[in-house]
Protein backbone atom coordinates (compact mmCIF):
# COMPACT_ATOMS: atom_id res chain seq x y z
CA UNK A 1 -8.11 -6.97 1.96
CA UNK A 2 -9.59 -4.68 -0.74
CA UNK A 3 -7.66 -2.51 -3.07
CA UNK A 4 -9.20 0.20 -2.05
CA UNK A 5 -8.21 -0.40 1.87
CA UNK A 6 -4.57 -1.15 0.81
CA UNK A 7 -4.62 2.08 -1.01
CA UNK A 8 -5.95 4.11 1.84
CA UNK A 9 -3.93 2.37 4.14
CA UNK A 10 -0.49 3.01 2.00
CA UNK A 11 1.78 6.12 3.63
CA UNK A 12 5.41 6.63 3.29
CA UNK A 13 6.77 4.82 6.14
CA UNK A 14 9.99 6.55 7.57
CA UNK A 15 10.83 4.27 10.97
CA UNK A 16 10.48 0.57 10.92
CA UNK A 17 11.70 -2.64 13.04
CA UNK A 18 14.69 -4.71 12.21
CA UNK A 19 12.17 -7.47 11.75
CA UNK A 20 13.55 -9.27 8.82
CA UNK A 21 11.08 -10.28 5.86
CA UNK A 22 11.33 -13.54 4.43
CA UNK A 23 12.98 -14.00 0.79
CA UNK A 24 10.05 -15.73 -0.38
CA UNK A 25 8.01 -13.08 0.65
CA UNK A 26 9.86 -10.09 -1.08
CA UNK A 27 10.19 -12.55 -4.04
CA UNK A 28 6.63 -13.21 -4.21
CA UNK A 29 5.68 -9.40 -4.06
CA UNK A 30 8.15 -8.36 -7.04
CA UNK A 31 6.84 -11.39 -8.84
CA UNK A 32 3.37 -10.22 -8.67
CA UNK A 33 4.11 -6.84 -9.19
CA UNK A 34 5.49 -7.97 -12.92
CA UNK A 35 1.38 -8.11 -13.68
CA UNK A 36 1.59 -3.98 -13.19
CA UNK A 37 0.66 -1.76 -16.85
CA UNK A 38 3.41 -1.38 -19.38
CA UNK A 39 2.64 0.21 -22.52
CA UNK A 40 3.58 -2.20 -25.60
CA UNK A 41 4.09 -4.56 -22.87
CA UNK A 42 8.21 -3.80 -22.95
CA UNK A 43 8.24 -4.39 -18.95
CA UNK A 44 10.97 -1.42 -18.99
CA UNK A 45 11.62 -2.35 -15.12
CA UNK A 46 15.27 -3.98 -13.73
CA UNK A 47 14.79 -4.36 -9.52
CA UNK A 48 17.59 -5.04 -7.28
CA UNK A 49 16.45 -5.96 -3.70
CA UNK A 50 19.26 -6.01 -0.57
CA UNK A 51 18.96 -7.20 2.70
CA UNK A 52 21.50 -8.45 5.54
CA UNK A 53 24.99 -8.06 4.74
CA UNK A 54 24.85 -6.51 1.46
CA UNK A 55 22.21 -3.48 2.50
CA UNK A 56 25.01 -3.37 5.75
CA UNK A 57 27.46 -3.09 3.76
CA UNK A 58 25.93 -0.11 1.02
CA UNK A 59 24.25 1.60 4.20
CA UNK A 60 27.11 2.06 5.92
CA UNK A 61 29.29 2.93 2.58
CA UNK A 62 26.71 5.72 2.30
CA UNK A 63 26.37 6.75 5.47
CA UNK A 64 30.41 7.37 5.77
CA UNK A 65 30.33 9.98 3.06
CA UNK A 66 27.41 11.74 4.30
CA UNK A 67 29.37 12.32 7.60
CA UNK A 68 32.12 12.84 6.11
CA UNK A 69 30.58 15.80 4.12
CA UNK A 70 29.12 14.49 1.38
CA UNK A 71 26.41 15.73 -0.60
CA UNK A 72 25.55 13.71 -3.28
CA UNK A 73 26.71 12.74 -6.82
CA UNK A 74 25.49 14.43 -10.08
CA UNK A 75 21.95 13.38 -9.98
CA UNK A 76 20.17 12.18 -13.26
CA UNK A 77 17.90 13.13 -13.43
CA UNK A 78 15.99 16.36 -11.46
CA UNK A 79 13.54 14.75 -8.98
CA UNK A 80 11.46 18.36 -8.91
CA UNK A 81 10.80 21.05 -11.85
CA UNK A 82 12.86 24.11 -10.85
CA UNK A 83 11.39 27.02 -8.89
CA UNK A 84 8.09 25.03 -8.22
CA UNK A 85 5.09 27.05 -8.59
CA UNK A 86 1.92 26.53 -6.48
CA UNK A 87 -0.03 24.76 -5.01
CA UNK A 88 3.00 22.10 -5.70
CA UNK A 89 5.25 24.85 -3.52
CA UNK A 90 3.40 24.57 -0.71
CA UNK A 91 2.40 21.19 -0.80
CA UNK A 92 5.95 20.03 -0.83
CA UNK A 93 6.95 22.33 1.90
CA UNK A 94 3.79 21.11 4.29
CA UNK A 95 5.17 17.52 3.81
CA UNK A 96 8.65 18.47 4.61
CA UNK A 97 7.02 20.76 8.23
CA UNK A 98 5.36 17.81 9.22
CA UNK A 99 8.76 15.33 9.24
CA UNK A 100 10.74 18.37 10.95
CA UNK A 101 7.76 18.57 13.08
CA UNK A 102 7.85 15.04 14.13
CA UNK A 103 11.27 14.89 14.56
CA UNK A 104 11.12 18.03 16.89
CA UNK A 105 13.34 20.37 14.45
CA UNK A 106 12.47 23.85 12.90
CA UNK A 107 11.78 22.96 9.26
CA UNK A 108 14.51 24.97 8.51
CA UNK A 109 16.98 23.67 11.29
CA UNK A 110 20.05 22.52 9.52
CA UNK A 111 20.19 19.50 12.15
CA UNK A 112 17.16 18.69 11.31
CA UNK A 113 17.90 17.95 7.62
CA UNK A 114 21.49 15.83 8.87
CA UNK A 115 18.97 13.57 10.63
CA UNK A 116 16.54 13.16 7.81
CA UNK A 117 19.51 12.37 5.54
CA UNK A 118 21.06 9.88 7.47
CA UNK A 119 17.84 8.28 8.24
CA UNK A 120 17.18 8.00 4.42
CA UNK A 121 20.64 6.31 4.31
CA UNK A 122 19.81 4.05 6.39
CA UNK A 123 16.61 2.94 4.72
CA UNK A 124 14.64 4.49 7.60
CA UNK A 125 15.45 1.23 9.29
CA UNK A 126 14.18 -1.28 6.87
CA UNK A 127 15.42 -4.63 6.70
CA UNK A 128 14.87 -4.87 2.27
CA UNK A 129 16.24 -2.15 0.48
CA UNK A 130 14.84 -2.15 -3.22
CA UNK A 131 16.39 -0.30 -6.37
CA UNK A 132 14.49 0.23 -9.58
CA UNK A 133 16.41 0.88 -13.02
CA UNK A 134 15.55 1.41 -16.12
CA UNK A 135 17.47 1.24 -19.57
CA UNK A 136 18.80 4.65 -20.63
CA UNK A 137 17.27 4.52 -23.93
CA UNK A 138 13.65 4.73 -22.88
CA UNK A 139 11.67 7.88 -22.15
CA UNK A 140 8.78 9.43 -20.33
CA UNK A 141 6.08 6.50 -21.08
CA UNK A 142 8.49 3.94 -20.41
CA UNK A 143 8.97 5.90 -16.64
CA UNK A 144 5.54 5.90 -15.89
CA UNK A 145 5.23 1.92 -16.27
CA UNK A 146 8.11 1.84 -13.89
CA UNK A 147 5.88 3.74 -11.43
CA UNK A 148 2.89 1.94 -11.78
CA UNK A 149 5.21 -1.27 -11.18
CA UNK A 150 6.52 0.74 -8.03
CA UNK A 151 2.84 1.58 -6.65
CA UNK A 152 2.16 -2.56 -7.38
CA UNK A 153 4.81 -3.43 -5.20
CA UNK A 154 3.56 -1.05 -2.21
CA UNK A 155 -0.20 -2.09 -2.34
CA UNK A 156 1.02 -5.92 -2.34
CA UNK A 157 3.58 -5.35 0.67
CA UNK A 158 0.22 -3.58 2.41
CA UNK A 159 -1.51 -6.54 1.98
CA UNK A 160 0.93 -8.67 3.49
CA UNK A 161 0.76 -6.26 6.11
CA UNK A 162 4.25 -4.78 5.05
CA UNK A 163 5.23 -0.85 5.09
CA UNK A 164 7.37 0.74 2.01
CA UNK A 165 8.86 4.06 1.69
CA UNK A 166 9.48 5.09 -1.92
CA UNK A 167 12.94 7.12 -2.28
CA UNK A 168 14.03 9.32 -4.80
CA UNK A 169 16.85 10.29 -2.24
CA UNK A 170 18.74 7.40 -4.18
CA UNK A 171 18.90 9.70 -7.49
CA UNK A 172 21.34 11.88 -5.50
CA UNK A 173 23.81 9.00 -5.15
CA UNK A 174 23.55 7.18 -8.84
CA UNK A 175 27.17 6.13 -8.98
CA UNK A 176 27.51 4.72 -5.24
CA UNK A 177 24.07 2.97 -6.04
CA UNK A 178 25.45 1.73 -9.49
CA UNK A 179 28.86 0.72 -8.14
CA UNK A 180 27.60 -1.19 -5.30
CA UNK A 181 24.71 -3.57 -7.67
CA UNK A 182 26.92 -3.69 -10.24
CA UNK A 183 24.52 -1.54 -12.60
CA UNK A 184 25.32 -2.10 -15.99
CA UNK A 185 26.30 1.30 -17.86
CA UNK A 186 23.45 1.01 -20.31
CA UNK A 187 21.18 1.28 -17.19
CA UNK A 188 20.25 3.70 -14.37
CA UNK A 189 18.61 4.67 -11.13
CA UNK A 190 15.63 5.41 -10.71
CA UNK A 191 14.58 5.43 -7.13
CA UNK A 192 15.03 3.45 -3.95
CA UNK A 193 12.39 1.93 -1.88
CA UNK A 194 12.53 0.84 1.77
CA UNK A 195 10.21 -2.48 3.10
CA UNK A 196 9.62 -3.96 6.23
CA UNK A 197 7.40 -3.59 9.26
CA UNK A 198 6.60 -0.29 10.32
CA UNK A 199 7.16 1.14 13.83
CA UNK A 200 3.61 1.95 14.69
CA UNK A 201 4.95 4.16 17.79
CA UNK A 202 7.73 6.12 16.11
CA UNK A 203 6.78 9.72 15.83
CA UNK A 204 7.53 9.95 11.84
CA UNK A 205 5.01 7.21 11.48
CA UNK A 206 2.53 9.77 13.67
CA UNK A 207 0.91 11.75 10.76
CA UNK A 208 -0.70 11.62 7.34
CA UNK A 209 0.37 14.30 4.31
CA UNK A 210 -2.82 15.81 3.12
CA UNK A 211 -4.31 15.42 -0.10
CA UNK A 212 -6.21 18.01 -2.10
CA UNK A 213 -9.95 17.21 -2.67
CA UNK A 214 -10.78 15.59 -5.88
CA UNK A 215 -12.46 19.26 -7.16
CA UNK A 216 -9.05 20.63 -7.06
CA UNK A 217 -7.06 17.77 -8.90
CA UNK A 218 -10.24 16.44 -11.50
CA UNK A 219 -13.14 17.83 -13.68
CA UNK A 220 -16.25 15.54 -13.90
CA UNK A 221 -18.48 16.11 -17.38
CA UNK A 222 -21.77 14.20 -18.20
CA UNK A 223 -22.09 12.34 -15.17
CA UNK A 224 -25.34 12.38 -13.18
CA UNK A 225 -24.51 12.98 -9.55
């Protein structure tokens, strides 16, 4: 497969089978995803990856609060800037339409948003359920190798013909996370990420979020074209 197909191929998978994925497997992806940019090569990244009883045991933990009335803990960090401005406004709330839309709720039905949560609880599904931390003395750069190790990890699992589903939904649980992989204090959460084999036929796995053309996001100068 070429990089460029994984890439294209990539989505945020939100329903997969119970399919479990080899250790090796998972192991070799996260080993090869160590190769990923870090600036001053200080590999900022800590992973934690669950699966059988232990993801059974934190799913359900999580799940019980939610429907119990739960919220959240006192995130982190703040996943979005405040009072988003556009075209990030509208490109955010497109992306949420569409998984109302294939769920068959209103975007704005309050059922609609218990389903979504508890579905992101569950890990959509996903037999692997990965964490990625980072020491709390690092900053911005050191956050940006910790994506580009994130985006590694996705592109290998497409190769493998794997799904992922990266989830900041995590950073509104930091504590139960932390608790649960015994997160040292000098460390925290990042984001989540679910892996496994995606339901082809499930309706959240029915539709693409757009992306802007390149002449909105880039500027080209010198080039012949």
């Amino acid at each position: 497969m070429h990089v460029s197909d994984a890439v294209t191929r990539r989505q945020s998978i939100r329903a997969f089978k119970p399919d479990p994925v080899p250790g090796p497997l998972v192991r070799e992806i996260l080993d090869l995803a160590r190769h990923a940019p870090s600036g001053g090569n200080l590999q900022p990244w800590r992973i934690y990856a669950l699966t059988g009883e232990p993801l059974a045991k934190f799913k359900a933990e999580v799940i019980e609060k939610v429907r119990a009335g739960g919220t959240g803990e006192t995130p982190e960090y703040a996943v979005y800037p405040p009072k988003l401005w556009e075209p990030l406004r509208t490109r955010r709330r497109e992306a949420g339409t569409l998984r109302y839309t294939a769920l068959g709720y209103d975007d704005r039905d309050t059922a609609g948003l218990t389903d979504l949560t508890l579905k992101n609880c569950d890990f959509f599904g996903a037999p692997v359920g990965l964490f990625f931390c980072l020491d709390r003395r690092v900053g911005p750069p050191q956050w940006a190798d910790l994506g580009m190790y994130m985006q590694t990890v996705m592109l290998l699992a497409v190769e493998r013909e794997l799904d992922t589903c990266p989830q900041e939904f995590w950073a509104n649980w930091p504590k139960t996370v932390a608790d649960h992989i015994g997160l040292a204090d000098d460390h925290m959460l990042f984001a989540g990420m679910s892996l496994g084999y995606r339901a082809s036929d499930h309706p959240l796995n029915s539709y693409r979020t757009p992306r802007a053309p390149l002449e909105a996001v880039a500027e080209m100068r010198g080039f012949e074209m």
